[in-house]
Protein backbone atom coordinates (compact mmCIF):
# COMPACT_ATOMS: atom_id res chain seq x y z
CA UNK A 1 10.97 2.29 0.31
CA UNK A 2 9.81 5.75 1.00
CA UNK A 3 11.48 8.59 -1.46
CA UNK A 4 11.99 11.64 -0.09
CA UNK A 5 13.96 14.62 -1.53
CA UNK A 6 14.24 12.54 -4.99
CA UNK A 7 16.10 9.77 -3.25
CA UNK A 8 14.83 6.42 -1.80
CA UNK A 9 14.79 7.09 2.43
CA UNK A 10 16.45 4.34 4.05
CA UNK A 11 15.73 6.22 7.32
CA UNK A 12 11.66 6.48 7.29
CA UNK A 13 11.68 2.99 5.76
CA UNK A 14 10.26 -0.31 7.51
CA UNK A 15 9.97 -3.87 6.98
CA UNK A 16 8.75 -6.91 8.89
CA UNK A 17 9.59 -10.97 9.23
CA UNK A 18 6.22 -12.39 10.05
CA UNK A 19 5.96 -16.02 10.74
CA UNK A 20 3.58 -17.18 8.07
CA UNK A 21 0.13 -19.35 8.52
CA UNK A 22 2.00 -22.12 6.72
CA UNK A 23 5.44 -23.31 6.65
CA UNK A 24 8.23 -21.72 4.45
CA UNK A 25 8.75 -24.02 1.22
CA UNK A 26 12.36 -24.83 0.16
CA UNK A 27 11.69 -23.38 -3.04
CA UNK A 28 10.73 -19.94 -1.10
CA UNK A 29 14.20 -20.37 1.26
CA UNK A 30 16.20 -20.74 -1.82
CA UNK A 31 14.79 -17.57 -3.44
CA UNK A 32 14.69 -14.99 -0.15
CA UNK A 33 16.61 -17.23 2.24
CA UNK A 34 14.52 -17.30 4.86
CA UNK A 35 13.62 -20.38 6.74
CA UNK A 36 11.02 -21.72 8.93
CA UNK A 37 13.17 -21.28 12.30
CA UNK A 38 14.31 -17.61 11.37
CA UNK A 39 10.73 -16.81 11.14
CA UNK A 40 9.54 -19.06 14.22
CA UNK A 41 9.66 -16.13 16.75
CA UNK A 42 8.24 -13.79 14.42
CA UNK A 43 5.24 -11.63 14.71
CA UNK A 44 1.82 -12.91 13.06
CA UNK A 45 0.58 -10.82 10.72
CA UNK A 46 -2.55 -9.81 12.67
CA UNK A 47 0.56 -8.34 15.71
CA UNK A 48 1.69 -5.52 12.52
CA UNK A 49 -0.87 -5.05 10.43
CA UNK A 50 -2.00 -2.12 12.44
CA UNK A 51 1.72 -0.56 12.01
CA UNK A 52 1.46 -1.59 8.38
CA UNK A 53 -1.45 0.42 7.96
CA UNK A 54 -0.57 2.90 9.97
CA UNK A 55 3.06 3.76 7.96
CA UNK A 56 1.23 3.18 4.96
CA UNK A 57 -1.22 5.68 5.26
CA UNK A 58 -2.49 7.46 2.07
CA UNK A 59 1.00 7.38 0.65
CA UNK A 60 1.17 6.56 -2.97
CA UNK A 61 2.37 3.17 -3.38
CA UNK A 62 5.15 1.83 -6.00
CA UNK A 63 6.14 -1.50 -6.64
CA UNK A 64 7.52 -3.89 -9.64
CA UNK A 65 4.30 -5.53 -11.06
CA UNK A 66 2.04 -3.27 -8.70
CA UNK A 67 -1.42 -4.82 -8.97
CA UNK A 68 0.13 -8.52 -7.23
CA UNK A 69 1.34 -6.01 -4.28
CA UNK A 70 -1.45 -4.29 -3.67
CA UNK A 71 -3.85 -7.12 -4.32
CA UNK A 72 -2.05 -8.58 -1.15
CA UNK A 73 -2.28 -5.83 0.53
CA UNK A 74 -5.81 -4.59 -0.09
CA UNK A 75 -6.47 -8.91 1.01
CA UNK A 76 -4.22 -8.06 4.27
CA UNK A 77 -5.78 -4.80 4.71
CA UNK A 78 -9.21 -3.85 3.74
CA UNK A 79 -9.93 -0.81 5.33
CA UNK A 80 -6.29 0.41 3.22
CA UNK A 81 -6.43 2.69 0.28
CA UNK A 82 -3.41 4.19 -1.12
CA UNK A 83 -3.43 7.51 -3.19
CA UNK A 84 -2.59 5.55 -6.15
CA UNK A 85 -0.70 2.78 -7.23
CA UNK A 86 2.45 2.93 -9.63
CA UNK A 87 3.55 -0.09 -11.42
CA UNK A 88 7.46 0.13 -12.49
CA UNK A 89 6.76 -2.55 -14.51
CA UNK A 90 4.19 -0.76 -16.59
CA UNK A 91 6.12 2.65 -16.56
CA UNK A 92 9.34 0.80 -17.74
CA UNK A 93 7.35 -1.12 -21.12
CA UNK A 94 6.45 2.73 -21.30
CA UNK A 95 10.11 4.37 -20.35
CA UNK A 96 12.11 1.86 -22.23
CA UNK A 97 10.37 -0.04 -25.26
CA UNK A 98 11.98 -2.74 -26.90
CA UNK A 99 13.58 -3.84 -24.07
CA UNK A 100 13.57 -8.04 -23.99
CA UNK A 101 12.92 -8.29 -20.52
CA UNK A 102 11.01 -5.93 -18.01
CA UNK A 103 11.75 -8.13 -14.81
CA UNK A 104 13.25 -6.20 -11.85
CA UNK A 105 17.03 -7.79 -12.73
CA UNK A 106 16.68 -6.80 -16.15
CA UNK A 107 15.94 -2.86 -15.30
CA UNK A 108 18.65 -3.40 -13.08
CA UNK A 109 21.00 -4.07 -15.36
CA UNK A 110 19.55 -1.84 -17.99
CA UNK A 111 19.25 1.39 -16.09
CA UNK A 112 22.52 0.55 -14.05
CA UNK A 113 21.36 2.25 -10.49
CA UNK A 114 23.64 2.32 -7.36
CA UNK A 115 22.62 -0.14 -5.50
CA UNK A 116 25.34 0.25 -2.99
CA UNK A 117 23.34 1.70 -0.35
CA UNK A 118 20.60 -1.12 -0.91
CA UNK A 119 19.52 -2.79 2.36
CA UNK A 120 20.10 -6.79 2.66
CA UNK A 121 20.12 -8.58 -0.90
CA UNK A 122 18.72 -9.13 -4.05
CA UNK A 123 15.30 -10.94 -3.37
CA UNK A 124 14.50 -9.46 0.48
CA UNK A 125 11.84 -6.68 0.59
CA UNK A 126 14.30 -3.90 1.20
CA UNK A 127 16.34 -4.14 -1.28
CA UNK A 128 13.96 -5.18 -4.35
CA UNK A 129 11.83 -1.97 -2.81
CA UNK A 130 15.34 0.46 -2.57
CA UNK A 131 16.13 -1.16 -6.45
CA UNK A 132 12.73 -0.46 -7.51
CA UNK A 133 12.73 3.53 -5.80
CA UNK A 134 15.56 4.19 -7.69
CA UNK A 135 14.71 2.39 -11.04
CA UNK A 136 11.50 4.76 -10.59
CA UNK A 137 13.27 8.06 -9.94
CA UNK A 138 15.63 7.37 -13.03
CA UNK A 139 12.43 6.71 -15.51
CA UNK A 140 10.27 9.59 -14.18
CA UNK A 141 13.02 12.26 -15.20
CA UNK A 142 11.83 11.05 -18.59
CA UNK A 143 8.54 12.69 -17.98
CA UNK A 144 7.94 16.27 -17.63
CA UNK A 145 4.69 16.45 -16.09
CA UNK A 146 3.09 13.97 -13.01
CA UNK A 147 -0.04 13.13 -14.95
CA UNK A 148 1.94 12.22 -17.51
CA UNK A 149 4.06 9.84 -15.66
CA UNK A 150 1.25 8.22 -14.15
CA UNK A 151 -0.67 8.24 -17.64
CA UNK A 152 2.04 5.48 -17.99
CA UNK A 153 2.76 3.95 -14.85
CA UNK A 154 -0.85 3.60 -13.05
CA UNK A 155 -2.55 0.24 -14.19
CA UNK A 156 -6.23 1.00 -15.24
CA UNK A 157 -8.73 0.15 -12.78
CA UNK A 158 -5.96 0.88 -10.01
CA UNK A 159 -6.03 3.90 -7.31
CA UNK A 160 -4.73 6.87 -9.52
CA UNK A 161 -5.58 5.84 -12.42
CA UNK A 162 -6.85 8.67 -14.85
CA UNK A 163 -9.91 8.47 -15.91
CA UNK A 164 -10.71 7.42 -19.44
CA UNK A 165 -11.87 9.82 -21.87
CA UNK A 166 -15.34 10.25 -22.16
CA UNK A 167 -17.06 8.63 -25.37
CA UNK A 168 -18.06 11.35 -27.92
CA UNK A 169 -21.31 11.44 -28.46
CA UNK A 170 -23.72 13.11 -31.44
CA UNK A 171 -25.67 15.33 -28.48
């Protein structure tokens, strides 16, 4: 979900129903409720990746457990590289210790965002990406600077990530 203006943009944002290489498991209906013949008309992913890419761009990205997302994507699209990658997983351990949970329900509950405006439901793209935008927006107002925010939420080794300190050495 793009943020704009401090607030999650409903009206840049995109998402796609591809029809998968393999059939939808019952398990994976239950969870997102899609099935196998909602998805049978459906683009392959090869007919958006282009238009993925191309919204994309060199946009930082943010997402709940960031490194699976981009791992996915970076698989999907290796010419792709994103300005840097926050996790709002990581930033919440960081935002909110002591917590017993950090999954994306939990923060939900915890940080108590209006989800009102959230496209489709719990477990669909668009509104785990709206929930996560505004979960991110509430923690980085605990930060006052952007480097440190992403000091917090960029996993090491991920675009964005600061670079470690250099070792001391006697010379």
């Amino acid at each position: 979900m793009p943020v704009l203006d401090g607030r999650p943009d409903k009206s840049t944002a995109h998402a796609w129903l591809i029809r998968p290489p393999r059939p939808v498991t019952s398990r994976a209906t239950r969870v997102h409720g899609l099935t196998n013949a909602a998805l049978a008309e459906r683009p392959t992913w090869t007919e958006i990746a282009d238009d993925v890419s191309t919204r994309l761009g060199t946009s930082w990205i943010a997402a709940h457990h960031a490194h699976v997302d981009y791992r996915v994507l970076t698989a999907h699209l290796p010419q792709w590289q994103p300005a840097g990658v926050i996790d709002t997983l990581r930033l919440a351990k960081a935002s909110y210790p002591g917590l017993p949970r950090y999954t994306l329900d939990a923060l939900i509950e915890h940080v108590a965002p209006d989800l009102r405006a959230a496209p489709a439901h719990r477990h669909r793209a668009t509104f785990d990406a709206y929930a996560a935008a505004q979960i991110l927006l509430a923690m980085a107002g605990r930060y006052e600077t952007w480097d440190l925010l992403i000091a917090s939420a960029v996993p090491p080794g991920l675009p964005g990530a600061p670079e470690p300190e250099p070792e001391p050495t006697l010379w």
